[in-house]
Protein backbone atom coordinates (compact mmCIF):
# COMPACT_ATOMS: atom_id res chain seq x y z
CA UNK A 1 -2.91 -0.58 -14.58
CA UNK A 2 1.30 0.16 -13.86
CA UNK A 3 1.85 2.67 -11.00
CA UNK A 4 4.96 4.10 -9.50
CA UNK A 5 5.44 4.85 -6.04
CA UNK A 6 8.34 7.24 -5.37
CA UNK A 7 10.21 9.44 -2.28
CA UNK A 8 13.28 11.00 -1.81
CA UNK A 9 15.67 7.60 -1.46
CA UNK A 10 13.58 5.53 -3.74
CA UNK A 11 10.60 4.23 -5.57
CA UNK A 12 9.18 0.96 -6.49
CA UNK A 13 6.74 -0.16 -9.41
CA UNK A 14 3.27 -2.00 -8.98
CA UNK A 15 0.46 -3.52 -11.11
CA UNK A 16 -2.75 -2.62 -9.78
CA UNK A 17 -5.73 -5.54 -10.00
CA UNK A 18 -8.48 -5.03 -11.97
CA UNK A 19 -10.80 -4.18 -8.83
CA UNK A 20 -13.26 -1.42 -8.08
CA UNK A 21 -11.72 -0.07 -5.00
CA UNK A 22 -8.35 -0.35 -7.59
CA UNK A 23 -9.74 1.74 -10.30
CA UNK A 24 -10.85 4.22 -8.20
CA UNK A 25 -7.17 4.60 -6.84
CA UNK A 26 -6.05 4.80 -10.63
CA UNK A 27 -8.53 7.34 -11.84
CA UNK A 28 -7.48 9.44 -8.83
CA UNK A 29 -3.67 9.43 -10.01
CA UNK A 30 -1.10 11.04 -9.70
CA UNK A 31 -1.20 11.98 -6.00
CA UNK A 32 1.11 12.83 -2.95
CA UNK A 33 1.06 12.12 1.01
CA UNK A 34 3.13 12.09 3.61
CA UNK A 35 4.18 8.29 4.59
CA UNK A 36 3.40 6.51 8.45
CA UNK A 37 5.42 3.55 9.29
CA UNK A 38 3.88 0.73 11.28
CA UNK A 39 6.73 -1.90 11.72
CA UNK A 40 7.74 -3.15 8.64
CA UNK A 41 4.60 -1.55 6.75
CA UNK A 42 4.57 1.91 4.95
CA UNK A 43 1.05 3.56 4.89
CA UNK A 44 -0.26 6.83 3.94
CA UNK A 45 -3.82 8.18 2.92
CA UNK A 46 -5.12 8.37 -0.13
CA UNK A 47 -7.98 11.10 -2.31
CA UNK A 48 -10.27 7.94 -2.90
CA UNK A 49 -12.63 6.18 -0.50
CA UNK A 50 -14.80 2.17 -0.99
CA UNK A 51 -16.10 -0.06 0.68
CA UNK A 52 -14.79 -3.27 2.40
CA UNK A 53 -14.57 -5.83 -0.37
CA UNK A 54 -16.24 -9.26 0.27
CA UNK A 55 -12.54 -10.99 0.12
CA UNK A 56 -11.10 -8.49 2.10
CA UNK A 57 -7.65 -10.20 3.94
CA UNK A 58 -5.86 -9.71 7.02
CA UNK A 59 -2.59 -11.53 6.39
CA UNK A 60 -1.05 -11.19 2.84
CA UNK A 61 2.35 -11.47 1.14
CA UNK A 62 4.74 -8.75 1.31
CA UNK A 63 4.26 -5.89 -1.38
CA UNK A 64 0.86 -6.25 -1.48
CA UNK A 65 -0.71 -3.01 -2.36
CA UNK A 66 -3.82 -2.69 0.21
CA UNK A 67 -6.43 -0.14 0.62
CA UNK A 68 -7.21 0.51 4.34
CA UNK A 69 -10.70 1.58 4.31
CA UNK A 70 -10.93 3.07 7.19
CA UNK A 71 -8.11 5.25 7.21
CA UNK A 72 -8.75 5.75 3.55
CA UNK A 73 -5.14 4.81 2.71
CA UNK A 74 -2.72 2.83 0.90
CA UNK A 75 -0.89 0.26 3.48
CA UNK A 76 2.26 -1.50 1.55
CA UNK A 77 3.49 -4.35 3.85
CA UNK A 78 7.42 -5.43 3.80
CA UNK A 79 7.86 -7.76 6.39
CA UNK A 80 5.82 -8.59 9.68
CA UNK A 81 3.52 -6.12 11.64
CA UNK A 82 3.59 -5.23 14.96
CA UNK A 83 0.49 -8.13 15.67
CA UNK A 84 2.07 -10.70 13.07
CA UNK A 85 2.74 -14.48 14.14
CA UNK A 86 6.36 -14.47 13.25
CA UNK A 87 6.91 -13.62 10.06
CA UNK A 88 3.63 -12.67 8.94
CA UNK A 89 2.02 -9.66 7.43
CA UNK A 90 -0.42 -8.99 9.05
CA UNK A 91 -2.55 -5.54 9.11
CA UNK A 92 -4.71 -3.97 11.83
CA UNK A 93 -7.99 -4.41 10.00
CA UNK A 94 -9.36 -6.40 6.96
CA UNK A 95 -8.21 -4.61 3.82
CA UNK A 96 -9.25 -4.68 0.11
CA UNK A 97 -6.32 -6.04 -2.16
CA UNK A 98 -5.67 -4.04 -4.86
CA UNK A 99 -2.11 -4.68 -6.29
CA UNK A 100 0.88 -6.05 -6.11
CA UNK A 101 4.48 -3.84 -5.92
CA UNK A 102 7.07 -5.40 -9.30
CA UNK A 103 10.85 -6.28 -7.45
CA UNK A 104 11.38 -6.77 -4.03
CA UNK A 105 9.26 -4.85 -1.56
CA UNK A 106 12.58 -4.45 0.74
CA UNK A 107 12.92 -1.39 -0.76
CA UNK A 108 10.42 0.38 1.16
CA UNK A 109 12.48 0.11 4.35
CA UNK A 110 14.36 3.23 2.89
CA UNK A 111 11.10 5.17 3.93
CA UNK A 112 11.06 7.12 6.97
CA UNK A 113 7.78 8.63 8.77
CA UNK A 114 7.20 11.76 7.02
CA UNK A 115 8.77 11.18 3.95
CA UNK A 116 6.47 12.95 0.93
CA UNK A 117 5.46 9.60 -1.31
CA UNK A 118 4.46 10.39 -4.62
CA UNK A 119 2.29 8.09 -6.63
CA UNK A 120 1.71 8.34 -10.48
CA UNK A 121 0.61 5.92 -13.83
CA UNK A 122 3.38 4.29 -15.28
């Protein structure tokens, strides 16, 4: 399952695992939000809500597409968190892993707060 995450400056393409919480999120496609920045991770919510997943993570590799379940949102890591050890990604809660972005996830730093992300099938 290919998606495409766009804004204004930029976009980025992902493969989304073949997951519950990540077929929900493709069924639901295309969509729109606004994006939140939290350090060097880009998160925004999402038309789809699941459960926590039994291997749910903390601390994963940047570009990993995540669903935060309780802000029923997609949180894209790029570098380290505000609560990372160094160099870490590390998000505020346990989230369910649902993808992974194609390229280099740097790209994302082009987002600003605000910004209207757009995400579609590819």
């Amino acid at each position: 399952m290919r998606i495409k995450i766009s804004w204004a400056k930029g976009e980025i393409t992902g493969t989304l695992n073949d997951t519950q919480t990540a077929r929900k999120i493709y069924l639901s496609l295309p969509f729109s939000s606004r994006a939140n920045l939290w350090g060097k991770e880009v998160y925004f919510t999402i038309p789809v809500s699941d459960d926590l997943s039994p291997d749910a993570r903390r601390i994963v590799d940047p570009g990993t597409i995540c669903f935060w379940v309780e802000g029923t949102s997609l949180a894209i890591p790029f570098g380290p968190t505000p609560i990372a050890d160094g160099d870490e990604c590390k998000l505020v809660t346990k989230v369910n892993i649902v993808g992974k972005c194609d390229g280099k996830p740097e790209i994302l730093e082009s987002i600003s707060t605000g910004d209207i992300i757009k995400i579609t099938k590819r």
